[in-house]
Protein backbone atom coordinates (compact mmCIF):
# COMPACT_ATOMS: atom_id res chain seq x y z
CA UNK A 1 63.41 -39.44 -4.59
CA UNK A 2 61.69 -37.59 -7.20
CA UNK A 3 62.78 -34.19 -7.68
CA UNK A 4 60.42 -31.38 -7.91
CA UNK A 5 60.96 -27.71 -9.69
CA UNK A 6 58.32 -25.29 -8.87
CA UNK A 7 57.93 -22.52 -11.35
CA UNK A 8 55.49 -19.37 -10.59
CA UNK A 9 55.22 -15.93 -9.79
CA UNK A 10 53.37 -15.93 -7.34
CA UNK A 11 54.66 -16.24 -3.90
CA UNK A 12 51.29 -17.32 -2.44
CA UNK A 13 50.72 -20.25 -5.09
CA UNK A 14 54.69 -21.28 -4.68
CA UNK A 15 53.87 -21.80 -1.15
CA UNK A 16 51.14 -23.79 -1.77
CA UNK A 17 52.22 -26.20 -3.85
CA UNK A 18 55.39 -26.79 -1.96
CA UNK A 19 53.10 -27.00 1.17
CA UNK A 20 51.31 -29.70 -0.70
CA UNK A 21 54.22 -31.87 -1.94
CA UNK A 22 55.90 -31.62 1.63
CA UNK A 23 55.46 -35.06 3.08
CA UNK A 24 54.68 -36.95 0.28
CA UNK A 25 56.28 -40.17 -0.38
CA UNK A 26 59.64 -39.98 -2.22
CA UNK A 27 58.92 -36.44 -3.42
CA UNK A 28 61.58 -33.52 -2.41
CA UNK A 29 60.99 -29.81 -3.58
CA UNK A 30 64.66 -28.97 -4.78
CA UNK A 31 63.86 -25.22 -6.07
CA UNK A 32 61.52 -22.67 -7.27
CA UNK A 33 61.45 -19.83 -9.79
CA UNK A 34 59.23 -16.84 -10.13
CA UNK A 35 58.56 -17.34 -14.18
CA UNK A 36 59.82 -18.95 -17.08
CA UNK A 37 63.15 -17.02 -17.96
CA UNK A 38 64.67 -18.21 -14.43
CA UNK A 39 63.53 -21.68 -14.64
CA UNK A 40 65.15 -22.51 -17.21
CA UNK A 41 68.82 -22.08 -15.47
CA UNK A 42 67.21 -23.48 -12.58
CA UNK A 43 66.83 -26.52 -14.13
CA UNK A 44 70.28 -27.05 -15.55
CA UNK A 45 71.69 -26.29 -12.78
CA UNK A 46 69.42 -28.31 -10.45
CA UNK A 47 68.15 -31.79 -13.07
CA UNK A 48 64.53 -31.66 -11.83
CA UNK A 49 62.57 -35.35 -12.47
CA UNK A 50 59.65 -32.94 -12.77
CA UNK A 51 58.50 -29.37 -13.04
CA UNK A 52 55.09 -27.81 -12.22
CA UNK A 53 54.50 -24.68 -14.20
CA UNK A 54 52.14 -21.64 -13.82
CA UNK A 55 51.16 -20.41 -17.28
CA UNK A 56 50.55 -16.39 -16.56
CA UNK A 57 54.06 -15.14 -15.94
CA UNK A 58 55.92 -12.44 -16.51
CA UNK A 59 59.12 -12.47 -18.78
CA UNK A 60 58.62 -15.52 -19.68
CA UNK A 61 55.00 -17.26 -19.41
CA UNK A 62 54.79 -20.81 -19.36
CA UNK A 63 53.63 -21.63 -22.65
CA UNK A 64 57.14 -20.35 -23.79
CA UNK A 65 58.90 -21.76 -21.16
CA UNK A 66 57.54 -25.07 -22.38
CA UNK A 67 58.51 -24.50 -25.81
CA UNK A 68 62.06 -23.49 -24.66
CA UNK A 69 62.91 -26.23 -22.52
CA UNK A 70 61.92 -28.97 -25.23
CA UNK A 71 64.34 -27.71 -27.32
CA UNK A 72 67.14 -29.18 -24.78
CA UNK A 73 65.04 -31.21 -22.18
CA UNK A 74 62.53 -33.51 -24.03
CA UNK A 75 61.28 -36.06 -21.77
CA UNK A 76 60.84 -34.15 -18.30
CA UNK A 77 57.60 -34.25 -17.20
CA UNK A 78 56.07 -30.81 -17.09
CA UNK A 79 52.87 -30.35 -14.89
CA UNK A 80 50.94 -26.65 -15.65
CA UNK A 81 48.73 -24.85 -13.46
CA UNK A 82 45.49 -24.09 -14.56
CA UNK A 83 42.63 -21.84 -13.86
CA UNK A 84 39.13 -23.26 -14.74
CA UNK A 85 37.85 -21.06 -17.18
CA UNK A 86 37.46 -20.75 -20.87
CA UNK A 87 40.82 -18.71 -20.53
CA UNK A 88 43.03 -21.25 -18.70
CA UNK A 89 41.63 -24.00 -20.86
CA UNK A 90 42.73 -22.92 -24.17
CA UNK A 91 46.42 -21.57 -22.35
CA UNK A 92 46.43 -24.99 -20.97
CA UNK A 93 45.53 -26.70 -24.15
CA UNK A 94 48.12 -24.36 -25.94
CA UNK A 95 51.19 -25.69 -23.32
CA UNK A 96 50.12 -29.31 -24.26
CA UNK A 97 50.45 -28.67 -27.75
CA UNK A 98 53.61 -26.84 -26.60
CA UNK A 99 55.07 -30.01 -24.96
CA UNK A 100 53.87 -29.71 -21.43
CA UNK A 101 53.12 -33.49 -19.61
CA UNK A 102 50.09 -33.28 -18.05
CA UNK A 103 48.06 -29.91 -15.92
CA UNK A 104 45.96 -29.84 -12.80
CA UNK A 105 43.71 -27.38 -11.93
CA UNK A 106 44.01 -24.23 -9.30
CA UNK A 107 41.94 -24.68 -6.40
CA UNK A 108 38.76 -22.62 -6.39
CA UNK A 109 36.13 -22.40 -4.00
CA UNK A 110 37.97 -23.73 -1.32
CA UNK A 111 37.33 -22.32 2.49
CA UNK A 112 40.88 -22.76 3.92
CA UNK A 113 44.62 -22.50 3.18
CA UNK A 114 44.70 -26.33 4.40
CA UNK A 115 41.71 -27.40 2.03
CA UNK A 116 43.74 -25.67 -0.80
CA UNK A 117 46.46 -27.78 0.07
CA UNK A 118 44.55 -30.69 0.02
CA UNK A 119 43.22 -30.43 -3.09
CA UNK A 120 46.84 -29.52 -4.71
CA UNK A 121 48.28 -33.13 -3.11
CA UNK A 122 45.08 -34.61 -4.20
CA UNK A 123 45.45 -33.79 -8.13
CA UNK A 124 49.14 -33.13 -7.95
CA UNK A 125 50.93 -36.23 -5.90
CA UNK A 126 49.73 -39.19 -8.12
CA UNK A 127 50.48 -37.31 -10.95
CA UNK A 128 54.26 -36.72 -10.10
CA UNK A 129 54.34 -40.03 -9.24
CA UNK A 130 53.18 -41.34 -12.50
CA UNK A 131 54.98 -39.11 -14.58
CA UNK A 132 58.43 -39.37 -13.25
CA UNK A 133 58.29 -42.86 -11.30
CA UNK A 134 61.02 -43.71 -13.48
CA UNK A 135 64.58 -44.58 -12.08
CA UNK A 136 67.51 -45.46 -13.33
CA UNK A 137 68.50 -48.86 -13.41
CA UNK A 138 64.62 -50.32 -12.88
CA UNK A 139 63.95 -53.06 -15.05
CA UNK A 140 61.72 -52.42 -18.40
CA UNK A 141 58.34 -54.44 -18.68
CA UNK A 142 59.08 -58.24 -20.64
CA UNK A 143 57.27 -58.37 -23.81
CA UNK A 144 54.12 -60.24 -24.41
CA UNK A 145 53.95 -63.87 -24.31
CA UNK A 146 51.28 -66.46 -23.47
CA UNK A 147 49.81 -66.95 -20.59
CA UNK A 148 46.03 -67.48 -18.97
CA UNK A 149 44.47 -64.91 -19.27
CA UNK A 150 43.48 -63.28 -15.85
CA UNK A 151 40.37 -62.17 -14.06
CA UNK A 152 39.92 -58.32 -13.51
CA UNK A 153 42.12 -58.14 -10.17
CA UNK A 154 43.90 -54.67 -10.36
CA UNK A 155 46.93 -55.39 -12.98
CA UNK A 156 50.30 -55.56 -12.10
CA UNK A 157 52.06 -52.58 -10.71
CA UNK A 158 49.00 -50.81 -9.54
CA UNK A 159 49.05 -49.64 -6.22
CA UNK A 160 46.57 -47.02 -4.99
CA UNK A 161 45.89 -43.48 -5.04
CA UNK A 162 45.03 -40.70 -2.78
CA UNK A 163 42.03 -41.73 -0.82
CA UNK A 164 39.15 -40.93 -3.63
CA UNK A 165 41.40 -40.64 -6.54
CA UNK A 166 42.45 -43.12 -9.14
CA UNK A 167 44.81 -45.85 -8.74
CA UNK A 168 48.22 -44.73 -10.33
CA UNK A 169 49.90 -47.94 -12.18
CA UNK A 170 53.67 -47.85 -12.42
CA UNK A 171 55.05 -46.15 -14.62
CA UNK A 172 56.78 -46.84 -18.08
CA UNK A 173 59.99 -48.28 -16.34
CA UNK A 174 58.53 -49.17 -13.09
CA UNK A 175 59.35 -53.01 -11.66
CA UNK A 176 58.58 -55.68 -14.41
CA UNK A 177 55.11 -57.60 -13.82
CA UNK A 178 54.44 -61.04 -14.48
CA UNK A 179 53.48 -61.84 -18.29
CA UNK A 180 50.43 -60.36 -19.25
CA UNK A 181 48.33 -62.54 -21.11
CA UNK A 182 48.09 -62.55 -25.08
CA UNK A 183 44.15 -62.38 -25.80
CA UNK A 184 42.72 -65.17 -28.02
CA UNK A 185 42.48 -63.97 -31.28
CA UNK A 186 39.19 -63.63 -33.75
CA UNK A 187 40.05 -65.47 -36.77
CA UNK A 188 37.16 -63.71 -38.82
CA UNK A 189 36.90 -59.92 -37.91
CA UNK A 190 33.50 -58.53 -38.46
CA UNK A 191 31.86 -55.40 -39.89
CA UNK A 192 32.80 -52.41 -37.62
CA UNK A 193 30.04 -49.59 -37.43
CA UNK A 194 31.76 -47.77 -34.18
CA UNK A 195 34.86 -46.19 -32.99
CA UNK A 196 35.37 -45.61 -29.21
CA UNK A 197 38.09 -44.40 -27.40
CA UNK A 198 39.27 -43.56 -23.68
CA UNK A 199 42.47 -41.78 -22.59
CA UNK A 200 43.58 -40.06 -19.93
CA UNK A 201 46.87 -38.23 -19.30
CA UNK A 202 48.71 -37.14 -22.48
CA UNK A 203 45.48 -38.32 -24.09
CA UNK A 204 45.07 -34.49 -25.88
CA UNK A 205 48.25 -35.26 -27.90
CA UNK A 206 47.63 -38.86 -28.28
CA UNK A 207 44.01 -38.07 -29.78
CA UNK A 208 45.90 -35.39 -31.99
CA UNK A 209 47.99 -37.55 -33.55
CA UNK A 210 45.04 -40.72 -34.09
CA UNK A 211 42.47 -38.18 -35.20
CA UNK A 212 44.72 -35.96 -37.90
CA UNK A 213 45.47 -39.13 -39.64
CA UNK A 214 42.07 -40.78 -39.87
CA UNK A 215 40.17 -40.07 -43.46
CA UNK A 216 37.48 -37.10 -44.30
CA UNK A 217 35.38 -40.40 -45.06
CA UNK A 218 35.45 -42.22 -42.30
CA UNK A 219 32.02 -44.48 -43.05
CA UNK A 220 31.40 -44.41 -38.78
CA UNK A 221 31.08 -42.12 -35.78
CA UNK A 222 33.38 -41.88 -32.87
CA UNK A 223 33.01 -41.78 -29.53
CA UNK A 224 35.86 -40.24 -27.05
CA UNK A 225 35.91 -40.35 -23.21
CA UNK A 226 39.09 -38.23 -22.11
CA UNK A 227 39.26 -37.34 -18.81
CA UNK A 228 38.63 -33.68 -18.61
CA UNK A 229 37.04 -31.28 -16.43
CA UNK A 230 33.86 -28.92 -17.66
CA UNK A 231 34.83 -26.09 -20.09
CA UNK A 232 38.13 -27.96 -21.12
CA UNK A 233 36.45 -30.77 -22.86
CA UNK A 234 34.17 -28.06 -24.89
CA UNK A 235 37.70 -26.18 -25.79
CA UNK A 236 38.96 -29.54 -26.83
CA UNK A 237 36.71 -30.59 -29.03
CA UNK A 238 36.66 -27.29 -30.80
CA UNK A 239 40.44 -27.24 -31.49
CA UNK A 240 40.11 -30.66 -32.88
CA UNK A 241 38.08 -29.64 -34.66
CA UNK A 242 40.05 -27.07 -36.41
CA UNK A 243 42.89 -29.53 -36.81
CA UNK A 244 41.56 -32.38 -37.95
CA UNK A 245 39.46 -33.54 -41.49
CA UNK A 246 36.63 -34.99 -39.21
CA UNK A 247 34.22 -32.61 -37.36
CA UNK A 248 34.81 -33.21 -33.70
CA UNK A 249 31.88 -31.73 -31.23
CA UNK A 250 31.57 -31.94 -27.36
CA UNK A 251 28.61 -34.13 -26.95
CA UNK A 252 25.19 -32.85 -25.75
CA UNK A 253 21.91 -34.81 -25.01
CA UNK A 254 19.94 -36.11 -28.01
CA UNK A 255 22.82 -36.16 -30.96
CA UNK A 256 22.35 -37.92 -33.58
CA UNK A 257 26.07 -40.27 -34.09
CA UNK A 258 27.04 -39.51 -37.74
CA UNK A 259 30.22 -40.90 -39.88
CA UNK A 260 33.02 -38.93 -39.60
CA UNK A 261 32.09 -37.29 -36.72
CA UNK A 262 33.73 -37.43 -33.31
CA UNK A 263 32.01 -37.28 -30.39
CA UNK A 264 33.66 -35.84 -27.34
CA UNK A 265 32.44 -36.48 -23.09
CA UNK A 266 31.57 -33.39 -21.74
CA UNK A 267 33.41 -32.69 -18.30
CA UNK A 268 31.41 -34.05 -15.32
CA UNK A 269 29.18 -35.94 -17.53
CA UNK A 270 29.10 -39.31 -18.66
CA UNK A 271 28.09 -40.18 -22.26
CA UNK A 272 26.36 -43.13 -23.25
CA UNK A 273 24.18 -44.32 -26.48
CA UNK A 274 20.78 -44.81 -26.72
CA UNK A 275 18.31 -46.27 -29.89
CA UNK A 276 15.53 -44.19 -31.06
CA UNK A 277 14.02 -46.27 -33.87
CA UNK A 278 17.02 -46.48 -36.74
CA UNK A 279 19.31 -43.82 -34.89
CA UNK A 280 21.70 -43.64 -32.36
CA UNK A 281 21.49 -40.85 -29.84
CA UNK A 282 23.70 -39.55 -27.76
CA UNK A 283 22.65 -39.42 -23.71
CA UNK A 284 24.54 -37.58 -21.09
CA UNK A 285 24.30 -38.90 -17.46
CA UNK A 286 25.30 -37.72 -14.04
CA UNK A 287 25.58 -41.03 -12.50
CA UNK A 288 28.02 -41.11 -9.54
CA UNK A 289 31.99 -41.40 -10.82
CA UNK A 290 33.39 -44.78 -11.65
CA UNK A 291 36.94 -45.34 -10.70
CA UNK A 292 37.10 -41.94 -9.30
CA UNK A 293 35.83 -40.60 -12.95
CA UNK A 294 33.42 -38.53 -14.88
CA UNK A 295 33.44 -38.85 -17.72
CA UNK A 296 34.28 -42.45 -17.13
CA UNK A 297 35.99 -44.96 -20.01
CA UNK A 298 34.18 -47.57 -18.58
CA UNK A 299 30.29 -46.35 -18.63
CA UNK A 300 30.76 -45.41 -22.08
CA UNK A 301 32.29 -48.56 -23.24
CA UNK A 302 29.48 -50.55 -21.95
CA UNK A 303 26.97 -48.97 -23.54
CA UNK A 304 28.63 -49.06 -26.83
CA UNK A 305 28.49 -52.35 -26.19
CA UNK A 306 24.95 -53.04 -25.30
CA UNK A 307 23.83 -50.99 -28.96
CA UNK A 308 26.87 -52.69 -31.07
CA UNK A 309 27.69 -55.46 -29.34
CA UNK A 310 30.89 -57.39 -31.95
CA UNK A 311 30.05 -54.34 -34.29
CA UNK A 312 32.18 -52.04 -31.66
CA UNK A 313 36.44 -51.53 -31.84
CA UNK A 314 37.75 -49.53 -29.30
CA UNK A 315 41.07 -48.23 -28.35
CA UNK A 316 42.19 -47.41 -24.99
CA UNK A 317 45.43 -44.61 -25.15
CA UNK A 318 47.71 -43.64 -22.57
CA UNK A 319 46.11 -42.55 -19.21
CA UNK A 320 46.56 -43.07 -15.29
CA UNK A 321 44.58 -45.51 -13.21
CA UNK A 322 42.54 -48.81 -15.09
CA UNK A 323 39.30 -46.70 -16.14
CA UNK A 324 38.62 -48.67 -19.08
CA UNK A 325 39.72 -51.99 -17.82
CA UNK A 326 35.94 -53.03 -17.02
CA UNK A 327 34.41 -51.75 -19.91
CA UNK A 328 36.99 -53.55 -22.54
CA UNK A 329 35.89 -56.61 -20.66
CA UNK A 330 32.30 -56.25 -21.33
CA UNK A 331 33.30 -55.21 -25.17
CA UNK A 332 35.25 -58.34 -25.35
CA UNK A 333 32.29 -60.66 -23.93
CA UNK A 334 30.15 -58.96 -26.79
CA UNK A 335 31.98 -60.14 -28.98
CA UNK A 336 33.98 -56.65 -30.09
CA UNK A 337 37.52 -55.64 -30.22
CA UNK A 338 39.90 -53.63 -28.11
CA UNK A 339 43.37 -51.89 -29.37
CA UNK A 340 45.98 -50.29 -26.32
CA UNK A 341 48.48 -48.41 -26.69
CA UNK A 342 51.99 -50.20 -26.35
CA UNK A 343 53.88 -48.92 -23.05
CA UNK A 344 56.85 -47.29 -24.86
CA UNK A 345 54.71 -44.12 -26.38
CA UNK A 346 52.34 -44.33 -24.12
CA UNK A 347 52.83 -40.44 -21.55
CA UNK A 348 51.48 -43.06 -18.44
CA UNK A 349 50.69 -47.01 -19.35
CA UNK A 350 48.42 -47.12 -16.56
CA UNK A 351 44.51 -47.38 -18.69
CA UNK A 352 45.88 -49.51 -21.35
CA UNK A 353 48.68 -51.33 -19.16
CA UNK A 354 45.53 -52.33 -17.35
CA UNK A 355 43.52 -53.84 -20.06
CA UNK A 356 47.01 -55.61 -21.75
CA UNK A 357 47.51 -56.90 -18.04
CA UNK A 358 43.73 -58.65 -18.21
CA UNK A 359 44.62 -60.44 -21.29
CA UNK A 360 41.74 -57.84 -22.81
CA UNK A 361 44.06 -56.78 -25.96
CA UNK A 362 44.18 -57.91 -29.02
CA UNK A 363 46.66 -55.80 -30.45
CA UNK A 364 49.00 -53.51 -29.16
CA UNK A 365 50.16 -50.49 -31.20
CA UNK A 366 52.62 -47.57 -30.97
CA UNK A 367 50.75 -44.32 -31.19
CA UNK A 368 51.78 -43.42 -34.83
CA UNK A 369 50.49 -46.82 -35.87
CA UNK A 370 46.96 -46.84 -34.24
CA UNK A 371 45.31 -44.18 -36.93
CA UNK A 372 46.35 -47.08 -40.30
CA UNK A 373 44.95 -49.97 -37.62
CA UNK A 374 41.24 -48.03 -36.40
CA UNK A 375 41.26 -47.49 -40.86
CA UNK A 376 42.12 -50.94 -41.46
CA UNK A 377 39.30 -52.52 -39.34
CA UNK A 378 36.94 -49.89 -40.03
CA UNK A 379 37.47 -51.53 -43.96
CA UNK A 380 36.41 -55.18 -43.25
CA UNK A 381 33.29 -55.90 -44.69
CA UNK A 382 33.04 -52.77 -46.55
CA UNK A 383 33.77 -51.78 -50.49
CA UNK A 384 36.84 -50.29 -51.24
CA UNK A 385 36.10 -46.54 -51.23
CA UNK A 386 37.63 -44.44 -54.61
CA UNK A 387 39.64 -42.24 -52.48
CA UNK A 388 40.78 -41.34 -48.90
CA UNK A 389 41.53 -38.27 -48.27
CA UNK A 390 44.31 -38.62 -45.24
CA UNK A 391 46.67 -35.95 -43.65
């Protein structure tokens, strides 16, 4: 059983979530605590698996409760509570920076007690799951070796979701798959003249970390689906922005792509590319979700493909579900390039333990190595530039 801590003040939302965990598969509520300052004995004394966490609380909020328990408790997952709105966005950006896991968002809008609990399990239950699926003694995943490479079936240790929600794939340690293939490699790389990249959950940090190390210079544009809801994205982009050398906007209809600029989906909108004579436009759609998503990895990676075609490289970071899974395969039969993250630093290796398991990959990093490998291939078939300015 995973154990759950609930932390927040209010009685109300306590209620609720416990409500909405109650009856879930191998998921037990083992305490609660009304803010941060009492959670923190709570969860010596109890050794949650997992925590959700409001952020407004008194004594101790949950920003600082976040902060506090990393300092003794690194790896337990830590779900917040959000409100969405320009204000819970940046809190909730703040706790991930902080060390928080993962957030979902309050229910708004809702007409009854039961809906609200609904939409808690909905957002909430695949999430725990994901996060702390992890027991002890469950074999580790086998490392790569050959093998034919697969169709697109789901990959191993999927299973589904919540009726209308992504597929969660087994966590880091979750029951060892078959081999996944090793892709057949392209012995003469070619001129790169696009970045794109889709994450999921712990994709804010994981983006951090790529995009702080990647040169003022960068000679292309990038392209970033991160699954996101409205306002959050727009927060996101703008706090990239004021942490990393490139400028980093939330995309809107008609933008121009321009090196060193990072382009970022915009909550309930897809983004795709479009050609206007010499220049590449940005295009947001409101096409119906793909695997449960929108923004969705996978519309954005096929239309990079269509304009680039083997001129693409994408990376696909940590993330729940397979979004991404189709759209590396249609890079791939265009002839580009697709990085994953390796399982071990990877929050959830569900999006890139998905395109490994369809033999899509052909490499797979650590996160503190997949900045030097998007420079590297961004090099081929390019001058050596005088300097580059890195952090």
């Amino acid at each position: 059983m995973i154990r759950v801590l609930v932390v927040d003040d209010s009685v109300v939302v306590r209620r609720l979530i416990v409500d909405s965990l109650t009856g879930a598969p191998n998921i037990e509520v083992v305490g609660t605590a009304a803010n941060g300052l009492l959670a923190q004995a709570k969860i010596d004394q109890l050794k949650p698996d997992a925590i959700t966490m409001d952020i407004e609380m008194p004594q101790m909020d949950g920003i600082a409760a976040v902060r506090e328990l990393r300092k003794r408790h690194k790896r337990v997952p830590v779900i917040m509570f959000s409100t969405l709105s320009a204000a819970g966005a940046s809190a909730t950006l703040e706790a991930l920076a902080a060390g928080a896991t993962d957030y979902v968002t309050k229910p708004s809008n809702v007409g009854s007690v039961a809906e609200s609990i609904a939409a808690v399990r909905e957002q909430l239950v695949p999430k725990i799951h994901a996060l702390a699926g992890r027991r002890p003694g469950t074999p580790t995943r086998p490392a790569l070796g050959p093998a034919k490479r697969p169709g697109l079936a789901p990959p191993p240790g999927y299973r589904p979701g919540l009726p209308g929600r992504p597929g969660v794939a087994a966590g880091r340690g979750a029951q060892a798959p078959a081999v996944p293939a090793r892709p057949v490699r392209r012995t003469s790389p070619g001129r790169v003249d696009i970045l794109a990249i889709g994450s999921s959950t712990g994709g804010p940090d994981a983006l951090t970390k790529v995009l702080t190390k990647l040169p003022t210079d960068l000679p292309v544009p990038i392209v970033v689906t991160q699954h996101m809801p409205p306002v959050f994205t727009r927060m996101f982009a703008e706090r990239l922005d004021r942490s990393t050398p490139l400028r980093v906007v939330e995309a809107g209809d008609g933008m121009e792509l321009a090196p060193g600029t990072v382009y970022i989906a915009p909550g309930d909108k897809h983004l795709v590319l479009q050609r206007r004579n010499t220049a590449t436009l940005t295009q947001l759609s409101g096409a119906p979700p793909e695997n449960s998503c929108r923004p969705a990895v996978d519309v954005m990676f096929r239309s990079v493909a269509s304009l680039y075609g083997a001129a693409a490289y994408a990376a696909v970071l940590t993330g729940m579900g397979y979004d991404g899974r189709g759209g590396a395969k249609v890079l791939r039969d265009a002839g580009a390039e697709v990085l994953a993250q390796d399982e071990a630093s990877s929050v959830v290796w569900g999006m890139p333990g998905a395109v490994v398991g369809a033999g899509l990959a052909d490499d797979v990093l650590p996160l503190d190595k997949i900045a030097s490998a998007l420079i590297q291939r961004v090099q081929v078939g390019r001058a050596p530039r005088a300097t580059a300015v890195t952090r």
